[in-house]
PDB file of N, CA and C in Angstrom:
ATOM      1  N   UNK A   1      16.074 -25.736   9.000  1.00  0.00           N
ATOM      2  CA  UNK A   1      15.153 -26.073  10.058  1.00  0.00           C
ATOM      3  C   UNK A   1      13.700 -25.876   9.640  1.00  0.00           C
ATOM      4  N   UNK A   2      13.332 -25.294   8.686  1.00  0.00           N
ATOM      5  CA  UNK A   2      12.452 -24.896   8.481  1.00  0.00           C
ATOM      6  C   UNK A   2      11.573 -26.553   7.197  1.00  0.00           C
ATOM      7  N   UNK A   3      12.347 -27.013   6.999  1.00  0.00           N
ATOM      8  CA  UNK A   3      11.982 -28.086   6.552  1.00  0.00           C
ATOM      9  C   UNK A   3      11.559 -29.190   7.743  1.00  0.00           C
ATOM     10  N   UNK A   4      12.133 -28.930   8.587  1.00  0.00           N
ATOM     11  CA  UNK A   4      11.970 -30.006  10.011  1.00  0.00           C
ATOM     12  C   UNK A   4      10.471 -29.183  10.660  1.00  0.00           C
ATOM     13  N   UNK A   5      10.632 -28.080  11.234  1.00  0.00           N
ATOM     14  CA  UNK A   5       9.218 -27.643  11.355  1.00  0.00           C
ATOM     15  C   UNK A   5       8.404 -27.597  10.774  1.00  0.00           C
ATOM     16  N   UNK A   6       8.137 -27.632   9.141  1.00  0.00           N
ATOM     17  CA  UNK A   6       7.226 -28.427   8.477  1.00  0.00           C
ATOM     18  C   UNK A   6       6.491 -29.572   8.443  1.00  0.00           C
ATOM     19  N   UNK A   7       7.603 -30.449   8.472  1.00  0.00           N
ATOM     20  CA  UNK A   7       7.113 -31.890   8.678  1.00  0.00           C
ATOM     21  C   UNK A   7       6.556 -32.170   9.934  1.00  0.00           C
ATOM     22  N   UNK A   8       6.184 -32.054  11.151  1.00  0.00           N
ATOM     23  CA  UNK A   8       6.130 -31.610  12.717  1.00  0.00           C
ATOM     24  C   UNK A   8       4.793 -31.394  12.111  1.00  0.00           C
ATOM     25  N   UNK A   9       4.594 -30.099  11.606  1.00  0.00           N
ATOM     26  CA  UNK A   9       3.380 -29.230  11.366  1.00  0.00           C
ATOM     27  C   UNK A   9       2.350 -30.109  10.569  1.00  0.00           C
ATOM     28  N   UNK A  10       3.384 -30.579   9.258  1.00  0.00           N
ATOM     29  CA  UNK A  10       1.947 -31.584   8.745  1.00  0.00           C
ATOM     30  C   UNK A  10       1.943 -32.645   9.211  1.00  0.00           C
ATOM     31  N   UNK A  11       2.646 -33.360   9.446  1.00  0.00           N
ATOM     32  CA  UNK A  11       2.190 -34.551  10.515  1.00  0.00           C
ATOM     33  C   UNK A  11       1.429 -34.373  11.304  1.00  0.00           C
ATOM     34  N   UNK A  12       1.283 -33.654  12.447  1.00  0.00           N
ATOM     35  CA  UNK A  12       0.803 -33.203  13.372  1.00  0.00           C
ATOM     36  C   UNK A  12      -1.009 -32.817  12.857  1.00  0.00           C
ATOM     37  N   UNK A  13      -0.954 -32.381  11.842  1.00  0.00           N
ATOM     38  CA  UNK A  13      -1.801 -31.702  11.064  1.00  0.00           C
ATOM     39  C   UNK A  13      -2.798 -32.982   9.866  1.00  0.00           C
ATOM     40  N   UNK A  14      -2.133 -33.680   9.837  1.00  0.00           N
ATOM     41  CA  UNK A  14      -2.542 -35.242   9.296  1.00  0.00           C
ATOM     42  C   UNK A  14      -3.281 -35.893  10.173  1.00  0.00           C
ATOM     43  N   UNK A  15      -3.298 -36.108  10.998  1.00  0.00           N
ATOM     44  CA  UNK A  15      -3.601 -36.770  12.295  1.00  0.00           C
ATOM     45  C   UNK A  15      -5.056 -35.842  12.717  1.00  0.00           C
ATOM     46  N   UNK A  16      -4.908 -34.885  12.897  1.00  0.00           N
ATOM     47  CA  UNK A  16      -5.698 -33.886  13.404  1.00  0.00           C
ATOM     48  C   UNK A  16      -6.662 -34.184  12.601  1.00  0.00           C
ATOM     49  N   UNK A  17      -6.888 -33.500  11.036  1.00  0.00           N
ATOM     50  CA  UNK A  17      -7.965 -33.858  10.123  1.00  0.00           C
ATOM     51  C   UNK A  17      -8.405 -34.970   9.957  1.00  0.00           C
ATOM     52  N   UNK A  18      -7.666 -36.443   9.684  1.00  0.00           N
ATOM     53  CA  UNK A  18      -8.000 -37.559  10.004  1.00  0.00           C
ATOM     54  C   UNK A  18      -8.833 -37.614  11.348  1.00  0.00           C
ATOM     55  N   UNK A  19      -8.798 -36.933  12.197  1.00  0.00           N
ATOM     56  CA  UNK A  19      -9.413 -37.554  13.241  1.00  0.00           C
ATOM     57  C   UNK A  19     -11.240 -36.582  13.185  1.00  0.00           C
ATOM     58  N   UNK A  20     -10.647 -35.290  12.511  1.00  0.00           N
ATOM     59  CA  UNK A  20     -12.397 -34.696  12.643  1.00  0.00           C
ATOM     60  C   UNK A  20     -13.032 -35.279  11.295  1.00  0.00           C
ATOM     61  N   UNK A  21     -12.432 -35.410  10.088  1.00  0.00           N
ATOM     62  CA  UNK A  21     -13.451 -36.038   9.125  1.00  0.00           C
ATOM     63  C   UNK A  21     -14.011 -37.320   9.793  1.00  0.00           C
ATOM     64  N   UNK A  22     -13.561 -38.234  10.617  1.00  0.00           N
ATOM     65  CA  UNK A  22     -14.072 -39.549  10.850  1.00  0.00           C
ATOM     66  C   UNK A  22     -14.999 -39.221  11.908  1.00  0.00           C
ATOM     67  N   UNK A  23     -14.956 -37.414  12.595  1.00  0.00           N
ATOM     68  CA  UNK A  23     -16.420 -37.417  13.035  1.00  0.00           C
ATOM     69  C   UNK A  23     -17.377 -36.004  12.274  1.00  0.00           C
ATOM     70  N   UNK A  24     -17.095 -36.188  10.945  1.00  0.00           N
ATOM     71  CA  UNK A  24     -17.842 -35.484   9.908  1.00  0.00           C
ATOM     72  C   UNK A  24     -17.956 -33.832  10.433  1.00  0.00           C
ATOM     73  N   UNK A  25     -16.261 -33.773  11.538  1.00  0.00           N
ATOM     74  CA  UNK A  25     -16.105 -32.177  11.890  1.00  0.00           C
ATOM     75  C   UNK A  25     -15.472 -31.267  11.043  1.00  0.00           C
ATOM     76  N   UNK A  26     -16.155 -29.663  10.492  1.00  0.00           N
ATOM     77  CA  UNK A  26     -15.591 -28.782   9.469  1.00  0.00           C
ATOM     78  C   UNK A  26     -14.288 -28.992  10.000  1.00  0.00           C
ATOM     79  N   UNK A  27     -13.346 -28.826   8.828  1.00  0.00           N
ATOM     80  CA  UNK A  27     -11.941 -28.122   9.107  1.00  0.00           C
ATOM     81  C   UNK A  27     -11.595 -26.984   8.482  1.00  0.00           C
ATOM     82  N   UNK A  28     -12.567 -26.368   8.194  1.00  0.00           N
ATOM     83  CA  UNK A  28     -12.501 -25.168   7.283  1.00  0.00           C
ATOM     84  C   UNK A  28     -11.443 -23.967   8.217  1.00  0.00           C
ATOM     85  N   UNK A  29     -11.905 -23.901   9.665  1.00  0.00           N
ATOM     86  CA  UNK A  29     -10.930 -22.630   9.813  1.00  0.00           C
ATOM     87  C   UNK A  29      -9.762 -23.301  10.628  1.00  0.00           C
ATOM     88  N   UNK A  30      -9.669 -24.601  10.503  1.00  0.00           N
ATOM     89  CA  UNK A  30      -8.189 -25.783  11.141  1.00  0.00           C
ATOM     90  C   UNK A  30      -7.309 -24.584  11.086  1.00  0.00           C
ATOM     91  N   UNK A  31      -5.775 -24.759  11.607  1.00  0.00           N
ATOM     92  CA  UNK A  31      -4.575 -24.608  11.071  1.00  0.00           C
ATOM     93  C   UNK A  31      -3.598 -24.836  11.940  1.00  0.00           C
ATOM     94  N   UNK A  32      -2.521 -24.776  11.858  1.00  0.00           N
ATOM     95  CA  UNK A  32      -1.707 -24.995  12.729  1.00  0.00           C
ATOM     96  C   UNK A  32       0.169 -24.644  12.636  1.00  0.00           C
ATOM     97  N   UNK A  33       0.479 -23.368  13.786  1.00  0.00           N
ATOM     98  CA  UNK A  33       1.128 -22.598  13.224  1.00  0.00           C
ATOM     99  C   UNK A  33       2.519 -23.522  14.040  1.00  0.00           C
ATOM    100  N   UNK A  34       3.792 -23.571  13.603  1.00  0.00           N
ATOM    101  CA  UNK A  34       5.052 -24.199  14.182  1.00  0.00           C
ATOM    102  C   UNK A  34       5.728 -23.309  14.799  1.00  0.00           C
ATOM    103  N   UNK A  35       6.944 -22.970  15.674  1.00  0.00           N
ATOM    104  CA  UNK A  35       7.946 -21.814  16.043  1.00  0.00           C
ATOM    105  C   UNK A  35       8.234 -22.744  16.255  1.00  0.00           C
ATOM    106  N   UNK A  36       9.998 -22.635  16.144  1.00  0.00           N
ATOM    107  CA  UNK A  36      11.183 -23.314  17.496  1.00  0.00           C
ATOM    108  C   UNK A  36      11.957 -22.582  17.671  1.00  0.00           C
ATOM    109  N   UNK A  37      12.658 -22.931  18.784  1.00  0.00           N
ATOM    110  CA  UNK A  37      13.954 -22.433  19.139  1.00  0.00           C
ATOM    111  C   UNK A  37      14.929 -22.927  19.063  1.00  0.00           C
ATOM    112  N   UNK A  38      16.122 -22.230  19.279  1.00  0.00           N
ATOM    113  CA  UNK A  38      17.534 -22.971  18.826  1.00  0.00           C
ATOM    114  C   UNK A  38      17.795 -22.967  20.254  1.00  0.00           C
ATOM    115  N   UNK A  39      19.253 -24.379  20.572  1.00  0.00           N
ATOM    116  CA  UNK A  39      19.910 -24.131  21.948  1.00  0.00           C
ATOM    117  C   UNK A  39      21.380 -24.446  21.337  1.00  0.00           C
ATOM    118  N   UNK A  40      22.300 -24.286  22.245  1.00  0.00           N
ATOM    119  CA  UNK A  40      23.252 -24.797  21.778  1.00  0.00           C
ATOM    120  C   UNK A  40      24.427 -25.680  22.739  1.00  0.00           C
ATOM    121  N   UNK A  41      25.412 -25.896  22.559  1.00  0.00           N
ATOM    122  CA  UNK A  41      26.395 -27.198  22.586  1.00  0.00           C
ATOM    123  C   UNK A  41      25.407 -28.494  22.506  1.00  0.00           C
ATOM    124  N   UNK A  42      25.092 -29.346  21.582  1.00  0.00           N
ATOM    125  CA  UNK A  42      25.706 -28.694  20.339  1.00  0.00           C
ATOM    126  C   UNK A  42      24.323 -27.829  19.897  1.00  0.00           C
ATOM    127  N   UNK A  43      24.870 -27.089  18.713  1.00  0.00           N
ATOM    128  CA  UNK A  43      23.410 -26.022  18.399  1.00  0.00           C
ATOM    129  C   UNK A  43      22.860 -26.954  17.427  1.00  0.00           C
ATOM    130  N   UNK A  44      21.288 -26.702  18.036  1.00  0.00           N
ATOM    131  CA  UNK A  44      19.935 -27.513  17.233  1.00  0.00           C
ATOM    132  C   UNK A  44      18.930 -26.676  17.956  1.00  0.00           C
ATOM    133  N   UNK A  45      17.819 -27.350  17.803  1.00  0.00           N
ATOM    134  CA  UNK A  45      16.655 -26.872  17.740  1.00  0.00           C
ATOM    135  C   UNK A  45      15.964 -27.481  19.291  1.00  0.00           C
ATOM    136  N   UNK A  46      15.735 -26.615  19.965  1.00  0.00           N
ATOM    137  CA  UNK A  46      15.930 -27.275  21.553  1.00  0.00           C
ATOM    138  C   UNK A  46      14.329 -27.355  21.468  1.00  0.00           C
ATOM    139  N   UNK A  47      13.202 -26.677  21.531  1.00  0.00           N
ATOM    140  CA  UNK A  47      11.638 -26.752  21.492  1.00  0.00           C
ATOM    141  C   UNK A  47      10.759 -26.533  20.181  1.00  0.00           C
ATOM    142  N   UNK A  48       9.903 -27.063  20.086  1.00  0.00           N
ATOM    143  CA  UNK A  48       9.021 -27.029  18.687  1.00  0.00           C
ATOM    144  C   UNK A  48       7.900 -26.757  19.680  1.00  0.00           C
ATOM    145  N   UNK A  49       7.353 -25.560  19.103  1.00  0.00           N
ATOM    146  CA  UNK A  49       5.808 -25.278  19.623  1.00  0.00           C
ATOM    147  C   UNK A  49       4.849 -25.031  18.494  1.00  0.00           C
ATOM    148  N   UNK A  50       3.767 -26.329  18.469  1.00  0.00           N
ATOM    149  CA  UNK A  50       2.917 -26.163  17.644  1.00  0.00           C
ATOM    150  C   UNK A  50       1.512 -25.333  18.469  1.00  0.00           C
ATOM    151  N   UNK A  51       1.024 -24.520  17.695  1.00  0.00           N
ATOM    152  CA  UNK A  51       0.026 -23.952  18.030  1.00  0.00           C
ATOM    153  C   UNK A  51      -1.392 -24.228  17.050  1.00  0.00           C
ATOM    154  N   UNK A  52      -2.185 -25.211  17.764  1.00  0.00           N
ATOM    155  CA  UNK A  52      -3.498 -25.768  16.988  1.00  0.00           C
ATOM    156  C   UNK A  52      -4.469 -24.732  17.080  1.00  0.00           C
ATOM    157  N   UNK A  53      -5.353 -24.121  16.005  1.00  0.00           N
ATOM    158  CA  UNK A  53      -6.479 -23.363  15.655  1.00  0.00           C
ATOM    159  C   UNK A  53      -7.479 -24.146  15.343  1.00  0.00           C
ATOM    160  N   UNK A  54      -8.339 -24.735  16.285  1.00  0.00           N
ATOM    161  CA  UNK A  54      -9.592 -25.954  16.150  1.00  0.00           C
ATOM    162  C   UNK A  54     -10.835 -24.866  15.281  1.00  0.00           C
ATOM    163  N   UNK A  55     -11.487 -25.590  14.484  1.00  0.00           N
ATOM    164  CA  UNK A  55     -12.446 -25.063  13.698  1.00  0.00           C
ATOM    165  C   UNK A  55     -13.604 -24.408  15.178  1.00  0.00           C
ATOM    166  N   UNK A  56     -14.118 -23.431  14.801  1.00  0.00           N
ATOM    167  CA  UNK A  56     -14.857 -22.584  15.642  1.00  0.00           C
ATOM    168  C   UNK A  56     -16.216 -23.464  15.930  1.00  0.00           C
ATOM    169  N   UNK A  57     -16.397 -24.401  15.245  1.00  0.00           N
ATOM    170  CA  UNK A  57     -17.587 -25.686  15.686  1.00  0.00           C
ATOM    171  C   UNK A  57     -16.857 -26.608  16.447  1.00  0.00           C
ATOM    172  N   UNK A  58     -15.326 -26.791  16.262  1.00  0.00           N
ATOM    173  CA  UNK A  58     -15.052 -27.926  17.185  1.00  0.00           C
ATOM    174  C   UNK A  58     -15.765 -28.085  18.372  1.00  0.00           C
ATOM    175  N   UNK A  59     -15.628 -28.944  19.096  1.00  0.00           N
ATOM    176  CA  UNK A  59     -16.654 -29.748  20.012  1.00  0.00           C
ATOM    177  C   UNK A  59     -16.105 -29.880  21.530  1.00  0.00           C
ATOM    178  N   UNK A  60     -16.071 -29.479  22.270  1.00  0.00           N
ATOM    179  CA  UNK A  60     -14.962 -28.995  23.555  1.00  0.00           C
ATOM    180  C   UNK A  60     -14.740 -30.999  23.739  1.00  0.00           C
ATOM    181  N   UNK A  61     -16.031 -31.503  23.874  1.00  0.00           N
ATOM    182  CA  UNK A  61     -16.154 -33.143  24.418  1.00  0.00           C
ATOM    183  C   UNK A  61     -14.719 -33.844  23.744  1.00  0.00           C
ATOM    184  N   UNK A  62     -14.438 -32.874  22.527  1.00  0.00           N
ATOM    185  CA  UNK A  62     -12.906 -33.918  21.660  1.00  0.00           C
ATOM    186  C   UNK A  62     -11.636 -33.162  22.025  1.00  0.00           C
ATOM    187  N   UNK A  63     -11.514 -32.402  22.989  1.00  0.00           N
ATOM    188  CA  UNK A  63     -10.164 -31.682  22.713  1.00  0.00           C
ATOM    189  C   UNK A  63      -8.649 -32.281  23.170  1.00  0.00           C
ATOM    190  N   UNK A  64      -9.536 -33.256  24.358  1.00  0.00           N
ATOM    191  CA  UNK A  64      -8.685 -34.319  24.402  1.00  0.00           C
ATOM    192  C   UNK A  64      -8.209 -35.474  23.536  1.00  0.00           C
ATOM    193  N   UNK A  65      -9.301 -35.687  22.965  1.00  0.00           N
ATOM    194  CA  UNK A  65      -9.376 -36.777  22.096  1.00  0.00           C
ATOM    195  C   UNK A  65      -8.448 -36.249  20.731  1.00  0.00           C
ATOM    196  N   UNK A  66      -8.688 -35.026  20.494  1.00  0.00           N
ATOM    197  CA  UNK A  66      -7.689 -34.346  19.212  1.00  0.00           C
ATOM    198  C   UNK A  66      -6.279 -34.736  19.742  1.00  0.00           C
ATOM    199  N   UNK A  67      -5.972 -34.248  20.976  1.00  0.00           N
ATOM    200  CA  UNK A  67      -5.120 -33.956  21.288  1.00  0.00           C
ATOM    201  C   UNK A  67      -3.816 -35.115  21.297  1.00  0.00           C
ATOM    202  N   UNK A  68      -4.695 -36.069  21.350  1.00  0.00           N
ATOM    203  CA  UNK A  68      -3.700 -37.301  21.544  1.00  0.00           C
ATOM    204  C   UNK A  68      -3.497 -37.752  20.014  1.00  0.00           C
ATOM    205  N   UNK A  69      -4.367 -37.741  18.750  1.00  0.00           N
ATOM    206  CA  UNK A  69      -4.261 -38.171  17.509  1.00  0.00           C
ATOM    207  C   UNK A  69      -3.390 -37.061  17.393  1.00  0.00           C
ATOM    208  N   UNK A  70      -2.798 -36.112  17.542  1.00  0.00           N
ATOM    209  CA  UNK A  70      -1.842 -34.826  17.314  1.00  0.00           C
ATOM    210  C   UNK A  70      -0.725 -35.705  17.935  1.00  0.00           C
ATOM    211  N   UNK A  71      -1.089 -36.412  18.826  1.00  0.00           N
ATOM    212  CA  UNK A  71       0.289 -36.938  19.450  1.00  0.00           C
ATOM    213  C   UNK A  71       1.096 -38.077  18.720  1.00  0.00           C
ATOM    214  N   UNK A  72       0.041 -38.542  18.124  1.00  0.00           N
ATOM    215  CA  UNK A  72       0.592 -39.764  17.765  1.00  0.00           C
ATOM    216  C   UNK A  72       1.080 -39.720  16.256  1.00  0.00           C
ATOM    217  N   UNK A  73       1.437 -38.986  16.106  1.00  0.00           N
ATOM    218  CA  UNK A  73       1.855 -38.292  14.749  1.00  0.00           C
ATOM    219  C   UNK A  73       3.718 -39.288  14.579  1.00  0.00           C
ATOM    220  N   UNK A  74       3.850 -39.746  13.764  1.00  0.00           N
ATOM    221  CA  UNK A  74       5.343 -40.041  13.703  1.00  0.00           C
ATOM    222  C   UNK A  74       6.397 -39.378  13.658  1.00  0.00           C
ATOM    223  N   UNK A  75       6.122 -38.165  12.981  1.00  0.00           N
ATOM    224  CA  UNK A  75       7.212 -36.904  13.544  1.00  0.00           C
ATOM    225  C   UNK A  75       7.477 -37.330  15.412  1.00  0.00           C
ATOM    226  N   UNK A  76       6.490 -36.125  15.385  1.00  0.00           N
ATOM    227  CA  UNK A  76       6.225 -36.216  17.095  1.00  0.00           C
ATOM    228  C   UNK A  76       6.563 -37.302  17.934  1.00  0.00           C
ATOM    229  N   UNK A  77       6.585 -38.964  17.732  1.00  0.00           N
ATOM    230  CA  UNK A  77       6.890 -39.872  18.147  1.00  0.00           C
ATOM    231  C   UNK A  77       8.006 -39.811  18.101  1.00  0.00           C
ATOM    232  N   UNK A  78       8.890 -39.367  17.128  1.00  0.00           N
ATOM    233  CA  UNK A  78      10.956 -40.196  16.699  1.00  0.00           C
ATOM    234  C   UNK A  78      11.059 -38.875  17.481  1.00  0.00           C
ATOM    235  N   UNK A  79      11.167 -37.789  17.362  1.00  0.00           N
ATOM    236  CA  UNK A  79      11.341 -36.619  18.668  1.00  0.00           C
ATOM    237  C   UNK A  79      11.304 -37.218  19.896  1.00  0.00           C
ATOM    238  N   UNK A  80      10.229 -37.537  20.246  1.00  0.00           N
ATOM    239  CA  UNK A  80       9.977 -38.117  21.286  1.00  0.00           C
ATOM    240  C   UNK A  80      11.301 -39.020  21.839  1.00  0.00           C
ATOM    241  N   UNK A  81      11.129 -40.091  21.175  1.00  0.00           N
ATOM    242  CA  UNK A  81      12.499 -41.522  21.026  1.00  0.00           C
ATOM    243  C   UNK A  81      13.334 -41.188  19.857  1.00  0.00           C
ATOM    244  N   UNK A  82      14.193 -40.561  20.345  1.00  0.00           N
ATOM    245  CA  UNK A  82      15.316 -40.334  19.352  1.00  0.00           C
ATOM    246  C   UNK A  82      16.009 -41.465  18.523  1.00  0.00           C
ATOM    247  N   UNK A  83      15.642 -41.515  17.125  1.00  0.00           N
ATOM    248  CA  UNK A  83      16.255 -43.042  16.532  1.00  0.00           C
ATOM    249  C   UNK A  83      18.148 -42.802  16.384  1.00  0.00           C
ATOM    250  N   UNK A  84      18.680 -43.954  16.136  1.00  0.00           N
ATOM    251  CA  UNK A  84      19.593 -44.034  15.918  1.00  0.00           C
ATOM    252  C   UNK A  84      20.064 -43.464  14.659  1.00  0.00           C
ATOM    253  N   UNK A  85      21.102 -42.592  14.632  1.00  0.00           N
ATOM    254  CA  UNK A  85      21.448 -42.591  12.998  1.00  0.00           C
ATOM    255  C   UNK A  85      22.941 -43.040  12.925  1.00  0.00           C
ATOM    256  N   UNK A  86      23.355 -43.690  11.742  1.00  0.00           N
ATOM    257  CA  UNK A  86      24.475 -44.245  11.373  1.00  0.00           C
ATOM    258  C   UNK A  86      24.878 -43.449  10.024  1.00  0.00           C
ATOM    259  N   UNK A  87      25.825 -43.014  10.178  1.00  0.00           N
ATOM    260  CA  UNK A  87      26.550 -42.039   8.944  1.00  0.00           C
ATOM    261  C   UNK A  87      27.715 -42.799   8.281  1.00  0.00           C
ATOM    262  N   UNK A  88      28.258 -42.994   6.974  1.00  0.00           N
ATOM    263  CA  UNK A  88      28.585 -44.370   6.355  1.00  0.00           C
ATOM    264  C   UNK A  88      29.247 -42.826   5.298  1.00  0.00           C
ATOM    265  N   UNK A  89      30.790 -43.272   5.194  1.00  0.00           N
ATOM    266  CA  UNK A  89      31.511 -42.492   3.825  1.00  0.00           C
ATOM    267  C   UNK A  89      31.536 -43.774   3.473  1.00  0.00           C
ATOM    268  N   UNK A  90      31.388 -43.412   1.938  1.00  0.00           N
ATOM    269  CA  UNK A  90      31.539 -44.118   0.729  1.00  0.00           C
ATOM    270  C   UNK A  90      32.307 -43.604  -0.114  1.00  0.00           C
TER     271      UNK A  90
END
């Protein structure tokens, strides 16, 4: 799981920086920490909580505006809409 909360984290985290360099905002103290939890029947990973650390200049006027380029992350999207998977023995 810890490979799945990774990807979450930098995706999530891709998006984010992409969106303050294109307004020439530090990301020096960025970061962004993952937790989940497990549930079970069947057991997986029931919540992903990312926790964003905006650079101490961030700009209150974008927090919305961050917030949605965090969203639109493709991790975050197939979570969202669960794709189909097809499993194939060979």
């Amino acid at each position: 799981m810890e490979f799945l909360a990774a990807s979450i984290g930098a995706c999530a985290g891709y998006f984010a920086v992409k969106f303050m360099t294109a307004r020439d905002i530090d990301t020096g103290d960025f970061k962004i920490d993952v937790d989940y939890q497990y549930v079970d029947n069947p057991r997986r990973v029931g919540k992903f909580e990312l926790k964003v650390t905006l650079p101490r200049e961030f700009p209150e006027k974008y927090h919305q505006a961050v917030m949605r380029a965090i969203k639109t992350c493709t991790v975050h999207n197939t979570f969202e809409v669960p794709p189909d998977i097809d499993v194939e023995l060979i």
